[in-house]
N, C-alpha and C. Protein backbone atom coordinates (compact mmCIF):
# COMPACT_ATOMS: atom_id res chain seq x y z
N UNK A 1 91.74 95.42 79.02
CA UNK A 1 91.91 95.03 80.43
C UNK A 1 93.29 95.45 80.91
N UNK A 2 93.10 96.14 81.78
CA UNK A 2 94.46 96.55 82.48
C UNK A 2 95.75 95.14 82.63
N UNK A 3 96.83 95.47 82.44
CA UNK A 3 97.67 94.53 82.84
C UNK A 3 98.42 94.57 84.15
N UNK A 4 98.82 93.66 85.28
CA UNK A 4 99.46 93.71 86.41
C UNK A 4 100.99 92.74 86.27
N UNK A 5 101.89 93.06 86.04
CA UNK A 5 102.61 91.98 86.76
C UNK A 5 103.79 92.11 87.31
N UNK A 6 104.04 90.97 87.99
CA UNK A 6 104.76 91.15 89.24
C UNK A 6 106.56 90.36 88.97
N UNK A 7 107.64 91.54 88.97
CA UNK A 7 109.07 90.94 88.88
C UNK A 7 109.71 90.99 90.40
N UNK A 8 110.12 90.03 90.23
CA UNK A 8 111.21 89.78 91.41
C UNK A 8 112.78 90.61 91.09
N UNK A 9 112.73 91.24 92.32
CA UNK A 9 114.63 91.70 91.89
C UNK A 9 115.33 91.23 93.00
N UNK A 10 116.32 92.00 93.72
CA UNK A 10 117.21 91.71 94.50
C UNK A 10 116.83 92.60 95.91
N UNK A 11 115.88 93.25 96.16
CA UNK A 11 115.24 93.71 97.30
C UNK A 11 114.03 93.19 97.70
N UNK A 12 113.61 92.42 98.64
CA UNK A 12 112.21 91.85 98.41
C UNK A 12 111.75 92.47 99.95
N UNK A 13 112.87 93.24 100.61
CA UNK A 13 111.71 93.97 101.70
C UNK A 13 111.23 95.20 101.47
N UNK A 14 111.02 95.67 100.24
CA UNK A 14 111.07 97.19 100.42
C UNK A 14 109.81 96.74 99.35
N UNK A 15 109.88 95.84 98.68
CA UNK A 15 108.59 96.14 97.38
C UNK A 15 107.79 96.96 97.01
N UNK A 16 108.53 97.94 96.59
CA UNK A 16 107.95 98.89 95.84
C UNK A 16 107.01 99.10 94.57
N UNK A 17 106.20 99.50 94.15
CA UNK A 17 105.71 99.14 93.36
C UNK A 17 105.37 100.33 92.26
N UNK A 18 105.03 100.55 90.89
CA UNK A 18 105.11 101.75 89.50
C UNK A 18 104.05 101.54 89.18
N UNK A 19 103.07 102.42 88.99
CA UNK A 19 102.50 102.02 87.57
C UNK A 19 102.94 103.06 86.43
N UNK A 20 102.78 102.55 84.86
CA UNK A 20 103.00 102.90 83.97
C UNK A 20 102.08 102.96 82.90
N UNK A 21 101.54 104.23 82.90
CA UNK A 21 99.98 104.44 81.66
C UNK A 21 100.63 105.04 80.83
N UNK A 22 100.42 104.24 79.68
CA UNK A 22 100.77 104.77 78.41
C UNK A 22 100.28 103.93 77.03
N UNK A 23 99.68 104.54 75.91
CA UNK A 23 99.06 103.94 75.26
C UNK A 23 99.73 102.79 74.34
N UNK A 24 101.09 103.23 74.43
CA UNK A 24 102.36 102.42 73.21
C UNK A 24 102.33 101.03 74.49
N UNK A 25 102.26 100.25 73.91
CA UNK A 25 103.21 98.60 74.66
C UNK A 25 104.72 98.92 74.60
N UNK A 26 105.59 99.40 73.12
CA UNK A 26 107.06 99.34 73.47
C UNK A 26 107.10 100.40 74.37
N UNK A 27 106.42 101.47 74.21
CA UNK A 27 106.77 102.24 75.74
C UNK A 27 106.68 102.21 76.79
N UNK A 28 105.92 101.17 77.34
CA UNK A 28 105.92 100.66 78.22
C UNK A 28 106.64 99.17 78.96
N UNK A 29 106.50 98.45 77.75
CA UNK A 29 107.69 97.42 78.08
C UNK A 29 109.54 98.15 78.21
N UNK A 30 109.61 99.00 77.88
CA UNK A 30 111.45 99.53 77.57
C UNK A 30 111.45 100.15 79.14
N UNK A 31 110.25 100.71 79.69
CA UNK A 31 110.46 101.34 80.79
C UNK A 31 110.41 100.33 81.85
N UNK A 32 109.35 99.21 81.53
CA UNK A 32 109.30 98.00 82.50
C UNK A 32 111.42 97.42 82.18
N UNK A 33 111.86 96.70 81.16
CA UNK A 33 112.91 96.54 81.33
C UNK A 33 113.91 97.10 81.42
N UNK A 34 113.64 98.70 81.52
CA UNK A 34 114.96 100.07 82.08
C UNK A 34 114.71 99.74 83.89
N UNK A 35 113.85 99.72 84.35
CA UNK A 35 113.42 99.62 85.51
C UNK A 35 113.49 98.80 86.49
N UNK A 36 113.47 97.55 85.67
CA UNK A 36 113.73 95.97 85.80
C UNK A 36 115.36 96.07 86.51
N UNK A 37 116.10 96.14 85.38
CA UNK A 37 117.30 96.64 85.83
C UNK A 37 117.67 97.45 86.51
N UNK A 38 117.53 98.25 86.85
CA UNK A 38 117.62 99.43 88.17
C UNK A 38 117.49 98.96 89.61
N UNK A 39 116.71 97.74 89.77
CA UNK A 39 115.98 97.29 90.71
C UNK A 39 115.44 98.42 91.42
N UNK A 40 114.97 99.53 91.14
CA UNK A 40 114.45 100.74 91.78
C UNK A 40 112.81 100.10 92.28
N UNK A 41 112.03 98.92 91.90
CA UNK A 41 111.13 98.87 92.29
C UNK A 41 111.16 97.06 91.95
N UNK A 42 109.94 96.28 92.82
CA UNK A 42 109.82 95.03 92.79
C UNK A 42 108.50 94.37 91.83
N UNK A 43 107.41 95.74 91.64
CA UNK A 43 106.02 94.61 91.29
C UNK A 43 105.74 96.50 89.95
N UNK A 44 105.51 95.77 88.81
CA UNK A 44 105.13 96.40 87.71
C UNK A 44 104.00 96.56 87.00
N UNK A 45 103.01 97.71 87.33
CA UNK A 45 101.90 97.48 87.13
C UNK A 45 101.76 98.54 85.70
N UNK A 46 100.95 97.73 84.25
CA UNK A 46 101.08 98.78 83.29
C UNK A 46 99.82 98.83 83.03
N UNK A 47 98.92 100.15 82.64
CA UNK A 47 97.79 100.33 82.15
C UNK A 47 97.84 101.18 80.54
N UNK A 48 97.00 101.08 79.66
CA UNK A 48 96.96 101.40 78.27
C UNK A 48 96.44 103.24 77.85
N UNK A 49 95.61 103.39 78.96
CA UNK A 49 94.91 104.81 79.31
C UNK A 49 94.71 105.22 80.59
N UNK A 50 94.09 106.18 80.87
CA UNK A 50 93.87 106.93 81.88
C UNK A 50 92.78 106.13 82.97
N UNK A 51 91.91 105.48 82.49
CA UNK A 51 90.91 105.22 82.76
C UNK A 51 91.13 103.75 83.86
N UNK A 52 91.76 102.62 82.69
CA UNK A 52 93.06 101.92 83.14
C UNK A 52 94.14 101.74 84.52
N UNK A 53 94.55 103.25 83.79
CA UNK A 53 95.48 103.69 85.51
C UNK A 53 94.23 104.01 86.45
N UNK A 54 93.66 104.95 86.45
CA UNK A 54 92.87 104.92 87.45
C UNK A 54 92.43 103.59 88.74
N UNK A 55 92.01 102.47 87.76
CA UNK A 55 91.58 101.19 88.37
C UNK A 55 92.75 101.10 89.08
N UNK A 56 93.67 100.77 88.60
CA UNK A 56 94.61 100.12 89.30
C UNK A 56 95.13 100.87 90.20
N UNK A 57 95.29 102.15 90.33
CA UNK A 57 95.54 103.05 91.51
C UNK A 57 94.60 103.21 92.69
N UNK A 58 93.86 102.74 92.50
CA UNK A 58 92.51 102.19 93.38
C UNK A 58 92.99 100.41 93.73
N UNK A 59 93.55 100.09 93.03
CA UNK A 59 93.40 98.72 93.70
C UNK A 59 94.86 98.12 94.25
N UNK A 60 95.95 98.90 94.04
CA UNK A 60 97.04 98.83 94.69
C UNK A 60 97.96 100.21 95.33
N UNK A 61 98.99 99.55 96.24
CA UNK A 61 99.36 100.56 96.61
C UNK A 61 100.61 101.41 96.11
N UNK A 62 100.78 102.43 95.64
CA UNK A 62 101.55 103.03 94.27
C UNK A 62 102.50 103.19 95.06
N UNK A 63 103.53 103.30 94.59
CA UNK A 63 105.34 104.32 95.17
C UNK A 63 105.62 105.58 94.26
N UNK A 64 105.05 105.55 92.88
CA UNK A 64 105.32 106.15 91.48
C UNK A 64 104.34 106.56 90.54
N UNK A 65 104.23 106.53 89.85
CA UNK A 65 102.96 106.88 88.65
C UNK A 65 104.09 107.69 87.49
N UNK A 66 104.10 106.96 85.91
CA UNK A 66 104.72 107.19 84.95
C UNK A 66 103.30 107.13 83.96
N UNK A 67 103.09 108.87 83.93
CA UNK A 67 101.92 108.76 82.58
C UNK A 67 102.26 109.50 81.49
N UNK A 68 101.88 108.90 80.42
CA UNK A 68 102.08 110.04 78.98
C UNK A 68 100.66 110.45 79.25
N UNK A 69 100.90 111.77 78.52
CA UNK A 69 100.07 112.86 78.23
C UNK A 69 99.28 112.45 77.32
N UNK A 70 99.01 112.38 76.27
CA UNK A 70 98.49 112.29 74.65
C UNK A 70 98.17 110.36 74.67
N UNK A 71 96.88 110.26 75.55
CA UNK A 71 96.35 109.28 74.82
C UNK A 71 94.89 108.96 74.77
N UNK A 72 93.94 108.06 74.25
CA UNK A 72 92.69 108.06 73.59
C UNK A 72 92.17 107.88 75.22
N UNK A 73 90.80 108.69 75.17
CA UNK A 73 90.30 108.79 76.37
C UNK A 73 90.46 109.19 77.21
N UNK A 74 90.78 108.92 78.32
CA UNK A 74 91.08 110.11 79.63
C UNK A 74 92.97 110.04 79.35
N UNK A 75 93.40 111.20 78.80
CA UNK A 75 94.29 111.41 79.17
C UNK A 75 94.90 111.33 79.97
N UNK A 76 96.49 112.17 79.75
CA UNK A 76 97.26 112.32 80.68
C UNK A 76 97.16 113.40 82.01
N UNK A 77 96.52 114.61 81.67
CA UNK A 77 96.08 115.31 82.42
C UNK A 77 95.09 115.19 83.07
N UNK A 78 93.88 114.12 82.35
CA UNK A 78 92.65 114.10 82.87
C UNK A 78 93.23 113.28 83.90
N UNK A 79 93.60 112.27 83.93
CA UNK A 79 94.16 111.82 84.81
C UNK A 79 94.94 112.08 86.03
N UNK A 80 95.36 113.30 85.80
CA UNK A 80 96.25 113.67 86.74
C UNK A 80 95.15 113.97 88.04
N UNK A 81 94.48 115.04 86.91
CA UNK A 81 93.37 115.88 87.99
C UNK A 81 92.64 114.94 88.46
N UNK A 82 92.03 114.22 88.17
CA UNK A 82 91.26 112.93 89.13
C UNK A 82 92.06 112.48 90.14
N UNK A 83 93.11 112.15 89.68
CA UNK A 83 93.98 111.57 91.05
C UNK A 83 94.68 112.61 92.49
N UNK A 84 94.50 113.81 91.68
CA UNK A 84 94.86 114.35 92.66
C UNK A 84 93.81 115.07 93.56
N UNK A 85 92.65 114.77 93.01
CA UNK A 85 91.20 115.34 93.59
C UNK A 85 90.79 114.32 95.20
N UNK A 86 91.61 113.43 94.91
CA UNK A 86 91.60 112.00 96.10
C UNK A 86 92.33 112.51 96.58
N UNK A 87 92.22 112.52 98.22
CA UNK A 87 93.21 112.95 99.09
C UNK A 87 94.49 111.37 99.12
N UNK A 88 94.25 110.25 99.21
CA UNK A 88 94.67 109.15 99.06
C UNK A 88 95.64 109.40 97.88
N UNK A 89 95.74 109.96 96.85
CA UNK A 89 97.05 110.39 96.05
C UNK A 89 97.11 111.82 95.88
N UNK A 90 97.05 112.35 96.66
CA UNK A 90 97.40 113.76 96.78
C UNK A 90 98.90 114.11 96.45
N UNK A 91 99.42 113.09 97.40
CA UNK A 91 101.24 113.25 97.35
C UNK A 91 102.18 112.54 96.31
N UNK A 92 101.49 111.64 95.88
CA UNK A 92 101.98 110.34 94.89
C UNK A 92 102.81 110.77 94.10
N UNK A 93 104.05 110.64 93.53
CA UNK A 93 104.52 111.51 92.71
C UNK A 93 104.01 110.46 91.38
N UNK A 94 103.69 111.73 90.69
CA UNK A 94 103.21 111.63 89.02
C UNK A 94 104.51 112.17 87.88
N UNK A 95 104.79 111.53 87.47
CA UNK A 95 106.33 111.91 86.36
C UNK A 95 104.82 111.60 84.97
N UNK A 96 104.87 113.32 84.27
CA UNK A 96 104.59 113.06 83.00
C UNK A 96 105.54 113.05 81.89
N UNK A 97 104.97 112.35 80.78
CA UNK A 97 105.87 111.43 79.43
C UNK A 97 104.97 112.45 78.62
N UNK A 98 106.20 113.35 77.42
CA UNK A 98 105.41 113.68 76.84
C UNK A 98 106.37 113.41 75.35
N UNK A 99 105.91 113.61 74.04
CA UNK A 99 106.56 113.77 73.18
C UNK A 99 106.21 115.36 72.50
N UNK A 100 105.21 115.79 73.04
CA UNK A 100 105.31 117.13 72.31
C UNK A 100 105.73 118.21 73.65
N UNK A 101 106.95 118.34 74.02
CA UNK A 101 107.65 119.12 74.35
C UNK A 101 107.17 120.54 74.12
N UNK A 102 106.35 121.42 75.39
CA UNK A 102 105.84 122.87 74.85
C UNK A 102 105.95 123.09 76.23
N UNK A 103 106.23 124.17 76.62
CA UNK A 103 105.99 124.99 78.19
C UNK A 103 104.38 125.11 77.93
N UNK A 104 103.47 125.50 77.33
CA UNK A 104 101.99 125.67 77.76
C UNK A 104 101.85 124.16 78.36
N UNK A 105 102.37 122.81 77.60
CA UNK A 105 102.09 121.64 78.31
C UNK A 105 102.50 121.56 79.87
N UNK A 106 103.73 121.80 80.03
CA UNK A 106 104.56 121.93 81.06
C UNK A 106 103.61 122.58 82.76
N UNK A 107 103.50 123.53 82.05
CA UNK A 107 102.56 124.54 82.72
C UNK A 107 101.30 123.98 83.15
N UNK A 108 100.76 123.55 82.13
CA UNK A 108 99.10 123.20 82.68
C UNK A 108 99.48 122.20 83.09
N UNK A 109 101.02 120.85 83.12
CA UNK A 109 100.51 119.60 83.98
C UNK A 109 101.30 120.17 85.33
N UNK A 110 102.17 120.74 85.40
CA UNK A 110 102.27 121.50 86.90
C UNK A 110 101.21 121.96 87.66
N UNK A 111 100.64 122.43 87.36
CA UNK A 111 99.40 123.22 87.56
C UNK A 111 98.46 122.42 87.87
N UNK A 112 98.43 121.03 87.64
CA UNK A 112 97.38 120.25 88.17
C UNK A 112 98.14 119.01 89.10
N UNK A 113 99.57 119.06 89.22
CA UNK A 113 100.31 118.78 90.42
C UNK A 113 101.19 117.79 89.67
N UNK A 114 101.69 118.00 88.60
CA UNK A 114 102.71 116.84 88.28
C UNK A 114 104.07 117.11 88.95
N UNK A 115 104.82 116.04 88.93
CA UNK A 115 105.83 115.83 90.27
C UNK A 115 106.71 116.56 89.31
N UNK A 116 106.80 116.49 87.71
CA UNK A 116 107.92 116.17 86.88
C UNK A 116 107.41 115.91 85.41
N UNK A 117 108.74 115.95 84.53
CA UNK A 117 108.66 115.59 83.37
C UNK A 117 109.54 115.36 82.36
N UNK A 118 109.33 114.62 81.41
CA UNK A 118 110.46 113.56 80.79
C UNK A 118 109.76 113.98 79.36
N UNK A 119 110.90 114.35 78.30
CA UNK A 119 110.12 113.75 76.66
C UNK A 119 110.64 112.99 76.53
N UNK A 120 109.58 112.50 75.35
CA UNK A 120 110.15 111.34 74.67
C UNK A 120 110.76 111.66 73.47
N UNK A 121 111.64 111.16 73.30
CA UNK A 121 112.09 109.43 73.56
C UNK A 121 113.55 109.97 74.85
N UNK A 122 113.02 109.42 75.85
CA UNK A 122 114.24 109.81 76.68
C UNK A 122 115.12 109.61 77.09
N UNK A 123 116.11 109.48 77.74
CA UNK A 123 117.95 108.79 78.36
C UNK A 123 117.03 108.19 79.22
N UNK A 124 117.94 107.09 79.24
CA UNK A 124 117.46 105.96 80.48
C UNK A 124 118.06 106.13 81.90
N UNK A 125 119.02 106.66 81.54
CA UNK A 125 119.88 107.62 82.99
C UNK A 125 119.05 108.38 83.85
N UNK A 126 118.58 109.45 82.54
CA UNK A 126 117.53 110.57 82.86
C UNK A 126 116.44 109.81 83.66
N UNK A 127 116.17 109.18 83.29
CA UNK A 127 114.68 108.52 83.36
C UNK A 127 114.88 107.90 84.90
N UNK A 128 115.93 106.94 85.40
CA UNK A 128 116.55 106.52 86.32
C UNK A 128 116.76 107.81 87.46
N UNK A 129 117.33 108.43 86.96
CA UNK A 129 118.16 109.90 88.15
C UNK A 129 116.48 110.55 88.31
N UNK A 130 115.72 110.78 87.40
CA UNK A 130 114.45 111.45 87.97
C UNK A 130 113.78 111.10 88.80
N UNK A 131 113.71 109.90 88.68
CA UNK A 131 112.81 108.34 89.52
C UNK A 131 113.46 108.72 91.05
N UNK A 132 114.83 108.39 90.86
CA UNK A 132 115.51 108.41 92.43
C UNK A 132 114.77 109.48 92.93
N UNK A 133 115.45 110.63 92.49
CA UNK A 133 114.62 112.24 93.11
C UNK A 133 113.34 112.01 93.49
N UNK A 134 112.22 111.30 92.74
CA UNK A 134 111.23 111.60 93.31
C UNK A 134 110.44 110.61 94.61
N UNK A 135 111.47 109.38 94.59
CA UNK A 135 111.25 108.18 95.42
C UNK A 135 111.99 108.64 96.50
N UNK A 136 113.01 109.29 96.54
CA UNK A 136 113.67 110.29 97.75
C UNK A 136 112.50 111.28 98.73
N UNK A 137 112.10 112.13 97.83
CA UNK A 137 111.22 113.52 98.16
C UNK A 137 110.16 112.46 99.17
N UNK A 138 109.59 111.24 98.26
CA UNK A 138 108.32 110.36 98.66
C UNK A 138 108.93 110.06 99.95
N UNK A 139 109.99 109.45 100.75
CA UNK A 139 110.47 108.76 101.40
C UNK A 139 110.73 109.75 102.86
N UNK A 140 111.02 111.06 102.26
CA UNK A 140 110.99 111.91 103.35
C UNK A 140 109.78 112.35 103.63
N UNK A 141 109.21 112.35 102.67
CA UNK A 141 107.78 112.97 103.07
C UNK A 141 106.87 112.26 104.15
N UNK A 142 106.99 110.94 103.60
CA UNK A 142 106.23 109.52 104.34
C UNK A 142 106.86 109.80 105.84
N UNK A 143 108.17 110.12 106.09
CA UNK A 143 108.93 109.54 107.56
C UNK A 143 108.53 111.21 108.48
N UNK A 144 108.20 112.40 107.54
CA UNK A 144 107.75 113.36 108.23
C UNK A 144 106.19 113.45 108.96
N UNK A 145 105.52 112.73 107.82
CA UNK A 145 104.08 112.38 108.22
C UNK A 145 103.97 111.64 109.20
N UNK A 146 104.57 110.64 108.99
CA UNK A 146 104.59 109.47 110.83
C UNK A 146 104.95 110.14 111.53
N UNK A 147 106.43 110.93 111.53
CA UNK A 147 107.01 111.62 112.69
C UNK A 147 105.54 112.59 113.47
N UNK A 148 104.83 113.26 112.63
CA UNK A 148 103.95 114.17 112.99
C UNK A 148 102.92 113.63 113.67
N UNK A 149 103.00 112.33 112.95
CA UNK A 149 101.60 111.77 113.47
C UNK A 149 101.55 111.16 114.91
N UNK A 150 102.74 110.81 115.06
CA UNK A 150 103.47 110.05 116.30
C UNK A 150 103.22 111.81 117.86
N UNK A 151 104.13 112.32 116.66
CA UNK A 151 104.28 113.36 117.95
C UNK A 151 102.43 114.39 118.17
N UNK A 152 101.48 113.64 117.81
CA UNK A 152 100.11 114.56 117.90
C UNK A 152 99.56 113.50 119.05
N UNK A 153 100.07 112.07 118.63
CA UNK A 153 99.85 111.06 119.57
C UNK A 153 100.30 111.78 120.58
N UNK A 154 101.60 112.02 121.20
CA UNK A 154 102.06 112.48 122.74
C UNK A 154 101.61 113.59 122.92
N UNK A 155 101.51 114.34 122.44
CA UNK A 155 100.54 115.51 122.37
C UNK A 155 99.25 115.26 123.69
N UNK A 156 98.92 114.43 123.32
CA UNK A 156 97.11 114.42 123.96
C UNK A 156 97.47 112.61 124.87
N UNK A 157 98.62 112.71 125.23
CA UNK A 157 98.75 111.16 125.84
C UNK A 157 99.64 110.80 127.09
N UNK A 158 99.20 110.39 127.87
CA UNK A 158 99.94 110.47 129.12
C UNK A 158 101.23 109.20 129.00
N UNK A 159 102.46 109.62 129.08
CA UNK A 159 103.87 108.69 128.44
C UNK A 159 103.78 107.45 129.73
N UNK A 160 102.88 107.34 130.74
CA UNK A 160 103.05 106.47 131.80
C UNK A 160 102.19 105.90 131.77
N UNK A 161 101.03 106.17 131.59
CA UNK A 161 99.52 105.21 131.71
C UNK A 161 98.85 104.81 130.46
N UNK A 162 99.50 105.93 129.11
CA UNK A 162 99.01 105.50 127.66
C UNK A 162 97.74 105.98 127.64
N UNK A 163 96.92 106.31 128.34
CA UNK A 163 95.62 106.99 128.53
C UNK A 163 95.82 108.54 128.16
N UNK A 164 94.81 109.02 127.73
CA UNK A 164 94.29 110.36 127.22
C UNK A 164 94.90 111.54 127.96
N UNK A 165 95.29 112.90 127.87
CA UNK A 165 95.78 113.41 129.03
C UNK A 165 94.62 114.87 129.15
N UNK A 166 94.96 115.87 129.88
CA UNK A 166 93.87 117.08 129.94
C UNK A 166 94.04 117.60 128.77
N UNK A 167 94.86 117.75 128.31
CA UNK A 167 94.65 118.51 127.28
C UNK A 167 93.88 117.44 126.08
N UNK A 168 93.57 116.36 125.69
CA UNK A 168 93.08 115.83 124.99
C UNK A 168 91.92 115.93 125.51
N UNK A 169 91.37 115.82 126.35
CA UNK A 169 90.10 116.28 127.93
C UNK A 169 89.45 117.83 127.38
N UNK A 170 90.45 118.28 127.47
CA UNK A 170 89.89 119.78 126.91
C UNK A 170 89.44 120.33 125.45
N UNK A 171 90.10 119.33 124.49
CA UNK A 171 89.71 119.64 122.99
C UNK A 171 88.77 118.74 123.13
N UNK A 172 88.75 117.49 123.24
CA UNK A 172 86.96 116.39 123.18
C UNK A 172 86.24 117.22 123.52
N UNK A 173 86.08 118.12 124.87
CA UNK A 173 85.00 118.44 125.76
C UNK A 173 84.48 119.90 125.11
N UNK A 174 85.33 120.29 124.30
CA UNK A 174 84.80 121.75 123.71
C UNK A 174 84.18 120.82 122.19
N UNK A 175 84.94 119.98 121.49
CA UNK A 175 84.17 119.63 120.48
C UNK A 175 82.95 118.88 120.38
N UNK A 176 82.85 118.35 121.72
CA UNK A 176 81.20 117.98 122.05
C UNK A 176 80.23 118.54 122.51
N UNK A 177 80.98 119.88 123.26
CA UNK A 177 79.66 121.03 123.48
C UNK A 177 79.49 121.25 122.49
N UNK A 178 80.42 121.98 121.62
CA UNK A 178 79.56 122.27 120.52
C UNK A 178 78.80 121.37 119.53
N UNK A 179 79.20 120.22 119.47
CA UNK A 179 78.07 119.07 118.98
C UNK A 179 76.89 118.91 119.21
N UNK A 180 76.87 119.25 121.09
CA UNK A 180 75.81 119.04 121.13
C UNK A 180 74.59 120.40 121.09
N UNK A 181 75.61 121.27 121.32
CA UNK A 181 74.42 122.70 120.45
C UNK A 181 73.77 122.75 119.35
N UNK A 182 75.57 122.43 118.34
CA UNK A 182 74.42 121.86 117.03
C UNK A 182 73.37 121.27 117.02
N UNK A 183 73.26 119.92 117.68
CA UNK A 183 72.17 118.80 117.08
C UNK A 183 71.23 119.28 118.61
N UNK A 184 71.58 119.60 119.55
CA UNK A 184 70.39 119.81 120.36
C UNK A 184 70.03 118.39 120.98
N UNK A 185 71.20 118.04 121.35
CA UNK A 185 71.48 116.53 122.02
C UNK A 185 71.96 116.58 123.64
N UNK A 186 71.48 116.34 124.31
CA UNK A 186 71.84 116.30 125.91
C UNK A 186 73.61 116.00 125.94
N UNK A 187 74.28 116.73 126.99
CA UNK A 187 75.89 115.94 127.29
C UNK A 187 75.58 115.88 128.83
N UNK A 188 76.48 114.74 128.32
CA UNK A 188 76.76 114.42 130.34
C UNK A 188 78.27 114.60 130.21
N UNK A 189 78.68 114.45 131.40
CA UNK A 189 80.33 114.71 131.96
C UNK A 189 80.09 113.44 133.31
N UNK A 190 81.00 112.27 133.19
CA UNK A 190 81.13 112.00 134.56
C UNK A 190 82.42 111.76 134.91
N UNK A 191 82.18 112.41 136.71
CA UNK A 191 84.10 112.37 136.76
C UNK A 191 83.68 111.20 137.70
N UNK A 192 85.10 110.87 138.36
CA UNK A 192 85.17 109.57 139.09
C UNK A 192 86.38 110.11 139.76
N UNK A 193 86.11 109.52 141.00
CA UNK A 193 87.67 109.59 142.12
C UNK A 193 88.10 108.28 143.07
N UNK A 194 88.94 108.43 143.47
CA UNK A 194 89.07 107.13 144.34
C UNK A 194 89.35 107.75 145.99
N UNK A 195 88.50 107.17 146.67
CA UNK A 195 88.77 107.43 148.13
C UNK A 195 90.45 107.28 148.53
N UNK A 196 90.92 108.03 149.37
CA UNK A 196 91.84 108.04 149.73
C UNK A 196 92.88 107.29 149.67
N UNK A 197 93.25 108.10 148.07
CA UNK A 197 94.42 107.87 147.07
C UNK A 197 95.33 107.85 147.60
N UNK A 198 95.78 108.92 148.92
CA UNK A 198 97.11 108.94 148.88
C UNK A 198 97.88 107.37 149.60
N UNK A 199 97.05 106.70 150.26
CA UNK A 199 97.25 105.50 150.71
C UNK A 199 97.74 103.95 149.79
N UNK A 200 96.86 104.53 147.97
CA UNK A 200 97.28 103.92 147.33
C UNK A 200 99.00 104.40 146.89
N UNK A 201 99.32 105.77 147.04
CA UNK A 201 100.58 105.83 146.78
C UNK A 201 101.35 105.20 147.69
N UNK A 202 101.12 105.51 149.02
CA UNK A 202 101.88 105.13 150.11
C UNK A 202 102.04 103.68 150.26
N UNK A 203 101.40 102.84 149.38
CA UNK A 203 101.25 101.67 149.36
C UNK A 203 102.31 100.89 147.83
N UNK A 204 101.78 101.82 146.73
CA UNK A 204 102.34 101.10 145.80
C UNK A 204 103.34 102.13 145.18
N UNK A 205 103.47 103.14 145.29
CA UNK A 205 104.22 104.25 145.38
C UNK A 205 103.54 105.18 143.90
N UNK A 206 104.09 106.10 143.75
CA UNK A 206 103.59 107.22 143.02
C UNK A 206 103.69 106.68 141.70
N UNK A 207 104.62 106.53 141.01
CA UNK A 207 104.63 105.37 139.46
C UNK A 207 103.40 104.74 139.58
């Protein structure tokens, strides 16, 4: 059964949260109390295998992912590739743990999107300074995605009424003709006007 649990540090608005798959307990407890201390994160989630992490990456929301490579059942790689087959951790950074140190390893877990990588048995510095880097990269990435997402909002949005603007008018109205060619579904269009608007300006003014 997967294990969850939850430490308190000295940041409690940011609660960040790790998980850590790896088949050893001391390797996973030394990284829970390297980590502990760092206060780099608030809630510690450890799984034993691949299979393990999986669940729990499904059932909470990650900042991190610390997996060894080399363990019984779905590996470290198998793992990777599943998670990154979900668009939902596409970006997640994944730091692999390995003890057999080989560039063919290196290679094939790049290759299936690892953020990074650590052998074992590693500096706790190391281990610390990698973490930052990749909770950095995460942090810009996250504030570029809103930024984008924000600015697709004004894009198609009128900054005075909050309502839809023509150009959002013009991409709906081409993606529903063609909808309705596909399926061979009737469209309507209805416009609407107001009788002699300009009286409402002259009245309540143009704003």
């Amino acid at each position: 059964m997967a294990e969850s649990i939850a430490i308190e540090v000295a940041k409690p608005a940011e609660r960040r949260q790790i998980l850590i798959v790896d088949d050893s307990i001391t390797v996973r407890k030394g990284i829970v109390e390297t980590l502990t201390d760092s206060g780099l994160f608030e809630v510690f989630h450890e799984a034993r295998d691949g299979a393990e992490g999986l669940a729990l990456l499904h059932e909470h929301a990650m900042d991190l992912v610390l997996c060894d490579v080399v363990m019984p059942g779905i590996d470290g790689f198998e793992f990777l590739a599943r998670a990154r087959s979900e668009a939902a951790f596409a970006e997640l950074p994944v730091l692999m743990l390995t003890g057999q140190e080989t560039v063919e390893q290196k290679i094939r877990g790049l290759e299936l999107g690892a953020s990074d990588y650590l052998t074992k048995p590693f500096d706790e510095g190391e281990l610390i300074a990698r973490i930052k880097v990749q909770l950095k990269l995460k942090d810009l990435q996250d504030q570029l995605r809103a930024a984008n997402r924000a600015m697709q909002v004004l894009l198609v949005t009128d900054p005075l009424t909050g309502v839809h603007n023509r150009r959002y008018l013009t991409e709906s109205l081409g993606k529903e003709v063609r909808r309705a060619q596909r399926y061979h579904t009737p469209l309507s269009v209805i416009l609407a006007d107001i009788d002699h608007f300009k009286r409402v300006n002259d009245m309540f003014g143009h704003l």
